[in-house]
C-alpha atoms as a PDB file:
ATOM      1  CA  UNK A   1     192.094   7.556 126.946  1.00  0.00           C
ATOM      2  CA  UNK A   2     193.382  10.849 129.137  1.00  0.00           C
ATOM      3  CA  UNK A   3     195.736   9.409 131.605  1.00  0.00           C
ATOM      4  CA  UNK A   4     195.449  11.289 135.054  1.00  0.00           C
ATOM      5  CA  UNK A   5     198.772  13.036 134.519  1.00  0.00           C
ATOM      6  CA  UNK A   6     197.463  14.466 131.060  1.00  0.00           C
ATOM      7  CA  UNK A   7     193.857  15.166 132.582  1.00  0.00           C
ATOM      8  CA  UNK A   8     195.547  16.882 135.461  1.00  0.00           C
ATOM      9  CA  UNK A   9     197.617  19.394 132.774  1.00  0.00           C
ATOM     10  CA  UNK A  10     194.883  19.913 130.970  1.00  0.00           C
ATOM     11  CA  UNK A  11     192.622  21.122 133.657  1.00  0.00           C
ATOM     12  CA  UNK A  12     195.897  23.278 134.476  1.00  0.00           C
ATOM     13  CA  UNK A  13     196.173  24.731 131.283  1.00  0.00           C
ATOM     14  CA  UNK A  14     192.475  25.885 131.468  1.00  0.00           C
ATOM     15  CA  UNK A  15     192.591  27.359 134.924  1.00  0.00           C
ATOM     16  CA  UNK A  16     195.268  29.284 133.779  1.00  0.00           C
ATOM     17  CA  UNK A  17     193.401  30.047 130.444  1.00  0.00           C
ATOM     18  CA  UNK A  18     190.802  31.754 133.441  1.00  0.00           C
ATOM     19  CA  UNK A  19     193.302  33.170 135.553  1.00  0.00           C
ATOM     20  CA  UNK A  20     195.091  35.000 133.061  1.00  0.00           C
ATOM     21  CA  UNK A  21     191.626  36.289 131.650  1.00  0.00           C
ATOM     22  CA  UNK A  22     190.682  37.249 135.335  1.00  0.00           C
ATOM     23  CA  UNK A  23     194.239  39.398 136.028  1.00  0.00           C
ATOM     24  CA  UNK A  24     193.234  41.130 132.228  1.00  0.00           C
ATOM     25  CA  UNK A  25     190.109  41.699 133.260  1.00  0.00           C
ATOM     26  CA  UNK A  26     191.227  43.482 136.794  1.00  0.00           C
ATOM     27  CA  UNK A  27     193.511  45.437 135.047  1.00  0.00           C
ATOM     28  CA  UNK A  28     191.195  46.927 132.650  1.00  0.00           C
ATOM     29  CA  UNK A  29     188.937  47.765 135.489  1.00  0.00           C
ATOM     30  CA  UNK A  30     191.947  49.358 137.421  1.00  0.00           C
ATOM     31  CA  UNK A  31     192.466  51.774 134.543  1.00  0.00           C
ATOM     32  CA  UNK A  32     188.730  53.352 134.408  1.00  0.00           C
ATOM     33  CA  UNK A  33     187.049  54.967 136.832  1.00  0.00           C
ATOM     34  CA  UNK A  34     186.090  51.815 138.589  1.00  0.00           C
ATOM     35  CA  UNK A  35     189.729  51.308 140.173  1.00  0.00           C
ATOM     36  CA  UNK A  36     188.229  51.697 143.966  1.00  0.00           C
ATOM     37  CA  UNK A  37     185.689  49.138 143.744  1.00  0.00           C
ATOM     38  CA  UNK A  38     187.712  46.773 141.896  1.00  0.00           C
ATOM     39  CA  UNK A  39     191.069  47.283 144.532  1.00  0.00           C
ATOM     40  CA  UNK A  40     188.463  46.112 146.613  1.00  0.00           C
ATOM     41  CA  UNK A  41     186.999  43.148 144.710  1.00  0.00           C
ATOM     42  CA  UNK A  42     190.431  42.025 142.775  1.00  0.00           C
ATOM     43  CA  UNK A  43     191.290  40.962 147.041  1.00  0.00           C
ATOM     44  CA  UNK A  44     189.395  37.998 146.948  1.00  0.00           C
ATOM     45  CA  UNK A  45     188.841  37.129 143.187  1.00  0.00           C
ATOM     46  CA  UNK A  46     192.494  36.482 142.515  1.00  0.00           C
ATOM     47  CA  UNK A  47     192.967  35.253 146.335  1.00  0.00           C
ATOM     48  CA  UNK A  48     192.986  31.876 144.394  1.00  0.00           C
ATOM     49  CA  UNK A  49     191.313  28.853 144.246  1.00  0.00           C
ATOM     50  CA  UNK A  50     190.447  25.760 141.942  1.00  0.00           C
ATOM     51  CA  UNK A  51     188.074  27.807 139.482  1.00  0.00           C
ATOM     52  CA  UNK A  52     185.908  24.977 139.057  1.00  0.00           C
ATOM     53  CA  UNK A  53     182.838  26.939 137.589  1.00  0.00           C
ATOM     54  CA  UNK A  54     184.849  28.745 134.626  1.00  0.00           C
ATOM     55  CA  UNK A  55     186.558  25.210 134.196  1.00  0.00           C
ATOM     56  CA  UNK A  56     183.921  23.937 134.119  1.00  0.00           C
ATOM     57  CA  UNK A  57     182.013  25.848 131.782  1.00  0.00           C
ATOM     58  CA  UNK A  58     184.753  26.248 129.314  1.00  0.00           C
ATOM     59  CA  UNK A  59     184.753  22.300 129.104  1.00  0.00           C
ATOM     60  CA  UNK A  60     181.381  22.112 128.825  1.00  0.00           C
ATOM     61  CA  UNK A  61     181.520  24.400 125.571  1.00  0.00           C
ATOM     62  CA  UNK A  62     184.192  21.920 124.358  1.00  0.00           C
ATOM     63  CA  UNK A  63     181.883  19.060 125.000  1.00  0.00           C
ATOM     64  CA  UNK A  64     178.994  20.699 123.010  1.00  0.00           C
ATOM     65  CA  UNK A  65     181.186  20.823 120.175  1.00  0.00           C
ATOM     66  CA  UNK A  66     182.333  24.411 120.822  1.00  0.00           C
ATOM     67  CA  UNK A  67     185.638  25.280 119.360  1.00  0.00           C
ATOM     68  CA  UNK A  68     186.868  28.447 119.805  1.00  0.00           C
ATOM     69  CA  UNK A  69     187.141  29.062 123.620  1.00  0.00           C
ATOM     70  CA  UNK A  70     187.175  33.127 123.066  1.00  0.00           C
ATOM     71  CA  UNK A  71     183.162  32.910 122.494  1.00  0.00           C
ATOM     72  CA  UNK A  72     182.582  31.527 125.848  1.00  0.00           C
ATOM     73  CA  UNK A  73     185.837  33.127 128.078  1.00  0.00           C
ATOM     74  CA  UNK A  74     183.044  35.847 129.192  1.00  0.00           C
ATOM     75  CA  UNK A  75     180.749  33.464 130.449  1.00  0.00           C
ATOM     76  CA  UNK A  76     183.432  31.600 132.029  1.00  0.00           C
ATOM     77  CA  UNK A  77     184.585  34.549 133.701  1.00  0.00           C
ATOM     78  CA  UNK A  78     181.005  35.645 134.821  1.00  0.00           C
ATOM     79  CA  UNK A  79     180.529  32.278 136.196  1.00  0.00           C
ATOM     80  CA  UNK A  80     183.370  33.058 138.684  1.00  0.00           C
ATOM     81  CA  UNK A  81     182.551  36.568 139.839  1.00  0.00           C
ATOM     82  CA  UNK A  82     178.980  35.623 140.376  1.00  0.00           C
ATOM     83  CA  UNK A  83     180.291  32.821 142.540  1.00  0.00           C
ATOM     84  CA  UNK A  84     182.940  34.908 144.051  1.00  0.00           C
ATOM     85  CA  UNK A  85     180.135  37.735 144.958  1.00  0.00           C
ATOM     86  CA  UNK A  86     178.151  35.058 146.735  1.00  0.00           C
ATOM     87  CA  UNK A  87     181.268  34.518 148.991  1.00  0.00           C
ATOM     88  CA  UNK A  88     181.987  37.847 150.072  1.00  0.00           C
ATOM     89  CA  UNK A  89     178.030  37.989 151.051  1.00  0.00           C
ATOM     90  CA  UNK A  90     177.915  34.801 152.510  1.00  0.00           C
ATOM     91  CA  UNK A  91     180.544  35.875 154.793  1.00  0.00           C
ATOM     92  CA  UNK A  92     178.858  38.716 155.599  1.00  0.00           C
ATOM     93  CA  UNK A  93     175.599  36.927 156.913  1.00  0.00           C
ATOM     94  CA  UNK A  94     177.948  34.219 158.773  1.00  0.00           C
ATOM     95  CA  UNK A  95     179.905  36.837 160.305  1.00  0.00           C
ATOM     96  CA  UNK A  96     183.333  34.669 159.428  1.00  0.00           C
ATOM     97  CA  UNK A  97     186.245  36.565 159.995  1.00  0.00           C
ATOM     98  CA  UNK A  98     188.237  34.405 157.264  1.00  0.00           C
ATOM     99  CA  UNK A  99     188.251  32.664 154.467  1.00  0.00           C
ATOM    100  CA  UNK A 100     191.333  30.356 153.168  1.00  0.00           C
ATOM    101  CA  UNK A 101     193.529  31.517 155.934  1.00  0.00           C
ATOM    102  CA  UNK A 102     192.757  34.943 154.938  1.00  0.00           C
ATOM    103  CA  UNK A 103     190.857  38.013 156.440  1.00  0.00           C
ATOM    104  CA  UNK A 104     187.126  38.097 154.691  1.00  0.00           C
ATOM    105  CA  UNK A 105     186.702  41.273 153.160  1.00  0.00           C
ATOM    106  CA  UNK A 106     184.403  42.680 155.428  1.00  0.00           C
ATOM    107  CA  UNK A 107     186.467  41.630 158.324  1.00  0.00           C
ATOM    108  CA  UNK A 108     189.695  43.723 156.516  1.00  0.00           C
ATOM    109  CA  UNK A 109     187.597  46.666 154.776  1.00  0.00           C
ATOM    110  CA  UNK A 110     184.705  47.209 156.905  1.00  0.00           C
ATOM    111  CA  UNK A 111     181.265  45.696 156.491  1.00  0.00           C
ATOM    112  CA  UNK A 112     179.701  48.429 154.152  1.00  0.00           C
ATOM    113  CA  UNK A 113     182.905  48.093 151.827  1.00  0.00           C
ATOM    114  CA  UNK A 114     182.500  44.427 152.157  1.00  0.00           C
ATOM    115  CA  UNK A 115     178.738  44.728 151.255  1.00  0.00           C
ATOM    116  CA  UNK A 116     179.498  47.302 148.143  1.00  0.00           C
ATOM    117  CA  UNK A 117     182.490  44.742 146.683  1.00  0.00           C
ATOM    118  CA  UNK A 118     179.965  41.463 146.766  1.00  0.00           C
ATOM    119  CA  UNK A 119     177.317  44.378 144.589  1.00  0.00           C
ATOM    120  CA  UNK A 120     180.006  45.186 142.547  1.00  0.00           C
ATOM    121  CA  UNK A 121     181.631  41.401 141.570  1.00  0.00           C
ATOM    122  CA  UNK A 122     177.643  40.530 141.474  1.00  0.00           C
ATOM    123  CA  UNK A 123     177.064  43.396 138.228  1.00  0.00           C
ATOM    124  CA  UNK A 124     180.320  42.396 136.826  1.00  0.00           C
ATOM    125  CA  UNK A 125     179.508  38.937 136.542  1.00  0.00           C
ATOM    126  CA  UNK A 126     176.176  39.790 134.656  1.00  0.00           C
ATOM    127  CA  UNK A 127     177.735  42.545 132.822  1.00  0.00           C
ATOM    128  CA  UNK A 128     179.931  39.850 130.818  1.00  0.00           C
ATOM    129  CA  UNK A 129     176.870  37.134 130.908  1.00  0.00           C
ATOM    130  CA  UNK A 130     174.932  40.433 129.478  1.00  0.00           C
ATOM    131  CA  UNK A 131     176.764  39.604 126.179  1.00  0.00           C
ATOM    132  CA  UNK A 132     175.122  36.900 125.239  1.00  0.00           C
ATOM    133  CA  UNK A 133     171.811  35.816 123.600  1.00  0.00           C
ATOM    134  CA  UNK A 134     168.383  36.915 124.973  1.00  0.00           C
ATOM    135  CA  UNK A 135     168.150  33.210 126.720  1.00  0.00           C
ATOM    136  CA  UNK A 136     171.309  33.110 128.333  1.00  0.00           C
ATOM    137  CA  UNK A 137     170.869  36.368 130.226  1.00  0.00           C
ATOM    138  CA  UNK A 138     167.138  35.286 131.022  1.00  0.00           C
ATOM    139  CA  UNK A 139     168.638  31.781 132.676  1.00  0.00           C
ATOM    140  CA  UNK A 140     171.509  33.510 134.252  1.00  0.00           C
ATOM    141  CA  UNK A 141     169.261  36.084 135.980  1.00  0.00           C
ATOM    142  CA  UNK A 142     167.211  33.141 137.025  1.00  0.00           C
ATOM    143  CA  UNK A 143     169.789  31.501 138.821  1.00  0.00           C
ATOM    144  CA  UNK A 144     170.815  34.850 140.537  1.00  0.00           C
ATOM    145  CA  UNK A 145     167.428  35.162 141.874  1.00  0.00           C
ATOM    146  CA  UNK A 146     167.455  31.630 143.153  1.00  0.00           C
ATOM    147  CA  UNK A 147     170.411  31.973 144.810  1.00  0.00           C
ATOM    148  CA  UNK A 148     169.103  34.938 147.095  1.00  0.00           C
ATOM    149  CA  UNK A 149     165.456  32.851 147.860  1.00  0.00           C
ATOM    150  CA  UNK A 150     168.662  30.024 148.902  1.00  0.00           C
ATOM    151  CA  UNK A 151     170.243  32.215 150.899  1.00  0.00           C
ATOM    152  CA  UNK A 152     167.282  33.453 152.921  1.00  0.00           C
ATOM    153  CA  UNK A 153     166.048  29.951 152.668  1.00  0.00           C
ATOM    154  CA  UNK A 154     169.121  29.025 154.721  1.00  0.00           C
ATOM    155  CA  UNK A 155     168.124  31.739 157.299  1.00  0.00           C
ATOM    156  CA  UNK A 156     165.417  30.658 158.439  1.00  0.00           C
ATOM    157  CA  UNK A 157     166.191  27.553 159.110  1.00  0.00           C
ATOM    158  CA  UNK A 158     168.990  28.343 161.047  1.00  0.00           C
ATOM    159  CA  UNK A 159     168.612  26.596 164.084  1.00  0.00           C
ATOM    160  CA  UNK A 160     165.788  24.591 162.989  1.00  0.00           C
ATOM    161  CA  UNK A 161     165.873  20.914 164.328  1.00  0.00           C
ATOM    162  CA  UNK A 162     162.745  20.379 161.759  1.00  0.00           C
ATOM    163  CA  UNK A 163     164.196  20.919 158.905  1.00  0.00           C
ATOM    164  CA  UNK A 164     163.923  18.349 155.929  1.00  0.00           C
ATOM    165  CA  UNK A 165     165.849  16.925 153.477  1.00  0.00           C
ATOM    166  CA  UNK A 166     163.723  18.454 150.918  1.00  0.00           C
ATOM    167  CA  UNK A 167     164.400  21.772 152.611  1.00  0.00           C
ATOM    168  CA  UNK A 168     167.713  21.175 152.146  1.00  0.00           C
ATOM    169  CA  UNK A 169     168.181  20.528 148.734  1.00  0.00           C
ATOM    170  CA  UNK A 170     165.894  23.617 148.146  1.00  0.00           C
ATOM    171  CA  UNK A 171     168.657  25.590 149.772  1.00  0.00           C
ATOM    172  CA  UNK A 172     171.705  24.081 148.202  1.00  0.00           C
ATOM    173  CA  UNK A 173     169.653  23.996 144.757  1.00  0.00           C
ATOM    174  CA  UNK A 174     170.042  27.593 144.700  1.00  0.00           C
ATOM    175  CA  UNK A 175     172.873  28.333 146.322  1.00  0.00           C
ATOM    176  CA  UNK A 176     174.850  26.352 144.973  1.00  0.00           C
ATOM    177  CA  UNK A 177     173.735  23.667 142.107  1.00  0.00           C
ATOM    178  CA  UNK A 178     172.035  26.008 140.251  1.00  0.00           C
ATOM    179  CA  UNK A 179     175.043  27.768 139.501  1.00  0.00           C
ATOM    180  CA  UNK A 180     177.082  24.699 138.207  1.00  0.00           C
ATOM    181  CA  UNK A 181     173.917  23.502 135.726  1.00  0.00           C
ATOM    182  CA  UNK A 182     173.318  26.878 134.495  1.00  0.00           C
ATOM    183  CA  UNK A 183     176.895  27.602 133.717  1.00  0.00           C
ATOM    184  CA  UNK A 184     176.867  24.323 131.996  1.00  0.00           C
ATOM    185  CA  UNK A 185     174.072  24.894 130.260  1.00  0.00           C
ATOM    186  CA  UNK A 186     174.632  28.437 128.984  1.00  0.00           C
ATOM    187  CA  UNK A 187     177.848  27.090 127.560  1.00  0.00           C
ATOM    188  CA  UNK A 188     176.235  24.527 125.457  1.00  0.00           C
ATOM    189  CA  UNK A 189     173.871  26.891 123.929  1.00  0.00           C
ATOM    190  CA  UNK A 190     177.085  29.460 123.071  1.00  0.00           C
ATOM    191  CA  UNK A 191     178.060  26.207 121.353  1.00  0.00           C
ATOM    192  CA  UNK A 192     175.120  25.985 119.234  1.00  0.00           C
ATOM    193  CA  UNK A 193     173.992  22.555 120.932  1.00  0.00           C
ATOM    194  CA  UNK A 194     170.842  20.566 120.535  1.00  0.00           C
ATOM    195  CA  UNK A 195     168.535  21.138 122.989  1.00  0.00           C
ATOM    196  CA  UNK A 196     169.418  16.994 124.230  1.00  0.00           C
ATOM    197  CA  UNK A 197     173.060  18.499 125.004  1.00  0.00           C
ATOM    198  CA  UNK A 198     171.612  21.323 126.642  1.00  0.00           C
ATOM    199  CA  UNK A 199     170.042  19.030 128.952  1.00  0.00           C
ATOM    200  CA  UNK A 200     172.435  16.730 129.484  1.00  0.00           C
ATOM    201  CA  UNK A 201     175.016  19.429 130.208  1.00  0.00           C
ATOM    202  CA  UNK A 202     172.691  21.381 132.710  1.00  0.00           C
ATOM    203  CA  UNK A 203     171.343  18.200 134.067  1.00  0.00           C
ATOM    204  CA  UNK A 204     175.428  17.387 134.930  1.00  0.00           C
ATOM    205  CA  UNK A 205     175.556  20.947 136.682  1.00  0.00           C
ATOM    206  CA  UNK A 206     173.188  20.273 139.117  1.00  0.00           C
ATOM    207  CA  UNK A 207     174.455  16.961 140.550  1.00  0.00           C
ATOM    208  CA  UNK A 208     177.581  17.420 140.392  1.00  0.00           C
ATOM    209  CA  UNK A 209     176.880  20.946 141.936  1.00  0.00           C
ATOM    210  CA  UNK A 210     174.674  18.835 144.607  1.00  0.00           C
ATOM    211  CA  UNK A 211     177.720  16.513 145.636  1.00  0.00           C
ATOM    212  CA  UNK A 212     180.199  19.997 145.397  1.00  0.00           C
ATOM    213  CA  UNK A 213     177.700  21.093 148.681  1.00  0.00           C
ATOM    214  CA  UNK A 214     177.511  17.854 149.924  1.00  0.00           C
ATOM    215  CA  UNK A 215     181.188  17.219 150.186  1.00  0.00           C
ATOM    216  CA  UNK A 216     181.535  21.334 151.575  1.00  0.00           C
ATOM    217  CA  UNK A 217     179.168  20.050 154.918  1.00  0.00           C
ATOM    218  CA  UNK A 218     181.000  16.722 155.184  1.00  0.00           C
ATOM    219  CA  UNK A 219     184.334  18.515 155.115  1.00  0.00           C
ATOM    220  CA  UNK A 220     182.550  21.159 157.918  1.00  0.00           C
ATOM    221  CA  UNK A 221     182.697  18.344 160.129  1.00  0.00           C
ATOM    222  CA  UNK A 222     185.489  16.281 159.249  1.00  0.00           C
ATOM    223  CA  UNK A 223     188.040  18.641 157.213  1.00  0.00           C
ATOM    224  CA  UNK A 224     191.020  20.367 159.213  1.00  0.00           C
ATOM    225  CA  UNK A 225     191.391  24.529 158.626  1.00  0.00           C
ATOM    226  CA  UNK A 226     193.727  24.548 156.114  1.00  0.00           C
ATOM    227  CA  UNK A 227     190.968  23.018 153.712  1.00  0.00           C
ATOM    228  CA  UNK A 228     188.687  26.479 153.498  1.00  0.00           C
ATOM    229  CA  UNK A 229     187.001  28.420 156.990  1.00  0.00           C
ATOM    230  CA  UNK A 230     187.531  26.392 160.317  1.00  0.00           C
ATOM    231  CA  UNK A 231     186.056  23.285 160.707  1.00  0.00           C
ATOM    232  CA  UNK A 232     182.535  23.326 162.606  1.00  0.00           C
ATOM    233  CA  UNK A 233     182.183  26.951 161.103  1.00  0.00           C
ATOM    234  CA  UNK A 234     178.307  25.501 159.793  1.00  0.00           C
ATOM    235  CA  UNK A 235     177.610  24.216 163.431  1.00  0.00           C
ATOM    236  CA  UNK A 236     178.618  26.979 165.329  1.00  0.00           C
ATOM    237  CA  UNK A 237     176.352  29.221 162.693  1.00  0.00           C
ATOM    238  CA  UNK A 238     173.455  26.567 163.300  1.00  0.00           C
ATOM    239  CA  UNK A 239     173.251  25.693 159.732  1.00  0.00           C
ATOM    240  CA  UNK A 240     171.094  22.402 159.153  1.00  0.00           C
ATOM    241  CA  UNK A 241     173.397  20.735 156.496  1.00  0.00           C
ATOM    242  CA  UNK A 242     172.242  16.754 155.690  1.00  0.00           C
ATOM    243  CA  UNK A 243     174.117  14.796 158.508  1.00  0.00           C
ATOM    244  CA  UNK A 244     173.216  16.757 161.158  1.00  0.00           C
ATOM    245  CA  UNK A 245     169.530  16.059 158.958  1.00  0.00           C
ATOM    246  CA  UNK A 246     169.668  12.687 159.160  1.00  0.00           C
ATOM    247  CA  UNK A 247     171.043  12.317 162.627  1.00  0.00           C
ATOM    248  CA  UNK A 248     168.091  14.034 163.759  1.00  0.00           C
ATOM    249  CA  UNK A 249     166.119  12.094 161.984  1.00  0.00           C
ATOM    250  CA  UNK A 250     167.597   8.416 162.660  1.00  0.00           C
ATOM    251  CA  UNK A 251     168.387   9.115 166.498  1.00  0.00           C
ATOM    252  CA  UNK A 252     165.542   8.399 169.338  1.00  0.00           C
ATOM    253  CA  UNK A 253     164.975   8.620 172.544  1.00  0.00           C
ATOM    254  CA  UNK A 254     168.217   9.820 175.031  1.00  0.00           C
ATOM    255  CA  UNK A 255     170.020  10.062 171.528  1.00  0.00           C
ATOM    256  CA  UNK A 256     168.382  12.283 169.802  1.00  0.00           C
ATOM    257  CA  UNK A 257     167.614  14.440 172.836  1.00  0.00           C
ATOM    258  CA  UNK A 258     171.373  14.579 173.331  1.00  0.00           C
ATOM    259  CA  UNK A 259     172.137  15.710 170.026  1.00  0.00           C
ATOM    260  CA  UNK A 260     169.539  18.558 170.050  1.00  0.00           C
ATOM    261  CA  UNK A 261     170.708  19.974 173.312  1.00  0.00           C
ATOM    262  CA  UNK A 262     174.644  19.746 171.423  1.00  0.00           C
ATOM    263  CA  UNK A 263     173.202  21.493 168.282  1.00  0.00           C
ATOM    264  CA  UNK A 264     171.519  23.905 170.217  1.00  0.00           C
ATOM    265  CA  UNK A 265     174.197  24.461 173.184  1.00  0.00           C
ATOM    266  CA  UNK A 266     177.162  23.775 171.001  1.00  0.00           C
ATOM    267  CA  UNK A 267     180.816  24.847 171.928  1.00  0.00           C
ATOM    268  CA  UNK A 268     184.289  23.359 170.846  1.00  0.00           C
ATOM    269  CA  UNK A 269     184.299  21.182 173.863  1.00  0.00           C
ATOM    270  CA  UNK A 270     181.287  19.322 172.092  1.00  0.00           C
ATOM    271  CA  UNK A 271     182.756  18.498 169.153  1.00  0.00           C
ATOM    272  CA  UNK A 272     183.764  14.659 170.492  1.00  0.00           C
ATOM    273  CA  UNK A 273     180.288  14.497 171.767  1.00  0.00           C
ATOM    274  CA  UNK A 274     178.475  15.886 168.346  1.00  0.00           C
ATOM    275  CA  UNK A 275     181.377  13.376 165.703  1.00  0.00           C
ATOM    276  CA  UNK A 276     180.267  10.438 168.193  1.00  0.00           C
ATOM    277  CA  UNK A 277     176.526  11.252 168.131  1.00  0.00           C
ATOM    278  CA  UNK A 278     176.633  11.462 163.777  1.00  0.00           C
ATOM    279  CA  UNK A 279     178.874   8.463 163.900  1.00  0.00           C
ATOM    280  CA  UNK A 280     176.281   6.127 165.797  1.00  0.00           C
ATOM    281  CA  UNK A 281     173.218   7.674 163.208  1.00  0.00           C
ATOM    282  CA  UNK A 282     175.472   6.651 160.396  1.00  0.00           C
ATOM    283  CA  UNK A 283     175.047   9.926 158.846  1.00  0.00           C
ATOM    284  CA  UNK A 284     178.674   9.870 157.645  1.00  0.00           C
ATOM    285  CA  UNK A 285     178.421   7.076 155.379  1.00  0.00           C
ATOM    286  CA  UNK A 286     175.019   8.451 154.216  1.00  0.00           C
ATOM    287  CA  UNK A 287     176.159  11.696 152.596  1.00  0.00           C
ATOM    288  CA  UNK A 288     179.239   9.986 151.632  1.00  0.00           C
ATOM    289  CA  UNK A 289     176.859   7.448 149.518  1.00  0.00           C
ATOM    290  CA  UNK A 290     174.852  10.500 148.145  1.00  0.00           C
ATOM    291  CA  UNK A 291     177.869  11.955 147.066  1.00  0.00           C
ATOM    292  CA  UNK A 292     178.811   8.751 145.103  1.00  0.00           C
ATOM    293  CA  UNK A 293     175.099   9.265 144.199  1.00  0.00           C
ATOM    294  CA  UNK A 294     174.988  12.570 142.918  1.00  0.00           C
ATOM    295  CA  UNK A 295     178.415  11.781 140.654  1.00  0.00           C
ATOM    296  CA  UNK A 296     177.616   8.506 139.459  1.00  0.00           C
ATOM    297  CA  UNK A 297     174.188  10.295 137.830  1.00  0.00           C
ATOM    298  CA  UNK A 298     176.400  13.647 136.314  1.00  0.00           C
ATOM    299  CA  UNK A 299     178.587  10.525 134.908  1.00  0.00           C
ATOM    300  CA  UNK A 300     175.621   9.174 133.553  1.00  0.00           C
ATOM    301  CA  UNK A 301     174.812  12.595 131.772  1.00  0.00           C
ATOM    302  CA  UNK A 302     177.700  13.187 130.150  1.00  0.00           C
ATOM    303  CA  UNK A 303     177.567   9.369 128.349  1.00  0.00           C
ATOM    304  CA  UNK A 304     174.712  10.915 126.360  1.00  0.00           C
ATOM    305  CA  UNK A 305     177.552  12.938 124.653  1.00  0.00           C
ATOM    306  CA  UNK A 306     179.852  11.973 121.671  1.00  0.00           C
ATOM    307  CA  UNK A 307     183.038  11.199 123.169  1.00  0.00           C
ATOM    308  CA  UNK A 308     185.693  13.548 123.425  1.00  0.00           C
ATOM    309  CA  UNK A 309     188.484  14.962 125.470  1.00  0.00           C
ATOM    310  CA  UNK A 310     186.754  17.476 126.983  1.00  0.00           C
ATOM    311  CA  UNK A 311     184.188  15.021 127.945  1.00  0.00           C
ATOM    312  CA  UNK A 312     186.444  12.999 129.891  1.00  0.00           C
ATOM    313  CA  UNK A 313     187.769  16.002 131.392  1.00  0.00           C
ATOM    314  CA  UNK A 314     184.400  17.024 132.830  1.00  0.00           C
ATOM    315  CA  UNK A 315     184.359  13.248 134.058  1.00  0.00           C
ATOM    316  CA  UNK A 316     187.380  13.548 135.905  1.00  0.00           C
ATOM    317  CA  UNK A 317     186.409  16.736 137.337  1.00  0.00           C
ATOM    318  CA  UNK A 318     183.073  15.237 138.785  1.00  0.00           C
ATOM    319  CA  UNK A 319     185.239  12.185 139.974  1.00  0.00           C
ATOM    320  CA  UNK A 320     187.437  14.608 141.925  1.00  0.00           C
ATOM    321  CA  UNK A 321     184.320  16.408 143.624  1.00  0.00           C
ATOM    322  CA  UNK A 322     184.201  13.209 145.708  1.00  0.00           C
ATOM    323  CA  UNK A 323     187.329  14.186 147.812  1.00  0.00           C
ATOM    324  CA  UNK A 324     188.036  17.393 146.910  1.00  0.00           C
ATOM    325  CA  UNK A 325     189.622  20.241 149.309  1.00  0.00           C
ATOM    326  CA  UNK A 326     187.713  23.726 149.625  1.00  0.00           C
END
């Protein structure tokens, strides 16, 4: 049994497996000819954060029966620029002006340097996933296509008091989920898994990728600013995330007309008014129960594998997703 101290070391020890391989990586780059696009990428790829996706992926090899970590560090590593290049865009469409107390790239740089370092992280990322097998590079380009129709997905619903839950996991499917099962997935197959593994693995990507989003929108609304961007940065952009969904959907009458005009006329001295409104609707405790939804079912997924240490590190790390800070 991994006891939480060990677990907690032993996700350590990985992350720092990643960062080390990241700071290599940006070296390298600052030697060639690339130096000016990668001074401007290395800014917010070794700004930090809990590398979940390379962790992730590298336990996921592990779990699959992989053993030496060295044939799957490249993926790892292409898992986190890809993700990291999907930051630096989405700040770009969302106009933020930070990101983890920080100035966003564009915001520091200028938005066409801002627009040519998200490109650049982007062909990095697929560069290294380029390595592998004929199948891997096929999923992987995939799940970068998906995560542009996401993205524009997102768009036009901005604003949209229609849209459904369905439309919403169609946008977080891409954007986000996909990433996490195809990482996953990839990983087993550099592991020489059985296609049941490869399942099981991917199918644990995507919810525990789903409940990743789903705690990112409750956080939006309940979070302070030292967790990630400012809190009410998704209402203020008028993105539909699922408890603004389902207060829509489960308030009537003066309620629900109330909570439109809010969405739709919303400043920072509506915030009481907009908490209250999503309070009454329940919608709090209903993407808080989807979360325990979503991680309960990537727990379920991974009990189809042989046990192992790895395994019950990818269980802890799903566990975690429940409360997590950005």
């Amino acid at each position: 049994m991994v006891s939480l101290r060990s677990s907690q070391q032993q996700l350590r020890k990985r992350r720092d497996i990643v960062e080390e391989a990241l700071e290599d990586f940006v070296q390298e780059k600052m030697a060639s000819a690339q130096a000016p696009a990668m001074a401007l990428a290395r800014e917010v790829l070794l700004a930090g954060g809990k590398r979940y996706r390379p962790v992730l992926t590298m336990l996921a090899f592990e779990s699959a029966g992989g053993e030496e970590i060295s044939k799957v560090i490249d993926l790892a590593l292409a898992a986190e620029l890809i993700h990291t290049a999907t930051l630096v865009h989405d700040d770009i469409y969302d106009f933020s002006k930070t990101r983890r107390g920080k100035p966003t790239l564009h915001a520091s740089h200028g938005l066409a340097h801002g627009i040519i370092g998200g490109d650049y992280l982007f062909v990095l990322g697929f560069g290294l996933g380029g390595k592998y097998e004929a199948k891997i590079v096929e999923k992987m380009a995939n799940t970068c296509a998906n995560i542009a129709s996401g993205e524009l997905l997102q768009h036009e619903h901005i604003g949209n008091l229609a849209t459904t839950p369905e439309d919403y996991y169609s946008i977080i499917d891409g954007k986000t989920a996909g990433p996490f099962a195809t990482a996953c997935a990839c990983a087993a197959i550099v592991a020489g898994a059985s296609d049941e593994v490869v399942k099981s693995l991917e199918e644990f990507g995507w919810e525990v990728g789903r409940a990743f989003q789903l705690v990112d929108d409750l956080l939006d609304l309940t979070g302070d600013e030292n967790m990630g961007k400012p809190k009410g940065g998704d209402v203020h952009e008028g993105k539909m995330t699922l408890p603004i969904i389902h207060a829509l959907t489960m308030l009537h009458g003066v309620e629900r007309e109330q909570l439109a005009d809010v969405l739709q006329n919303f400043s920072d001295d509506r915030w009481n008014e907009l908490v209250s409104l999503l309070s009454t609707a329940g919608s709090f405790e209903y993407s808080e129960q989807l979360i325990e939804n979503h991680v309960n079912r990537a727990l379920l997924q991974l009990k189809l594998l042989p046990q192992s240490n790895a395994r019950k590190l990818m269980e802890e790390v799903a566990k975690r997703s429940r409360s997590r800070k950005k």
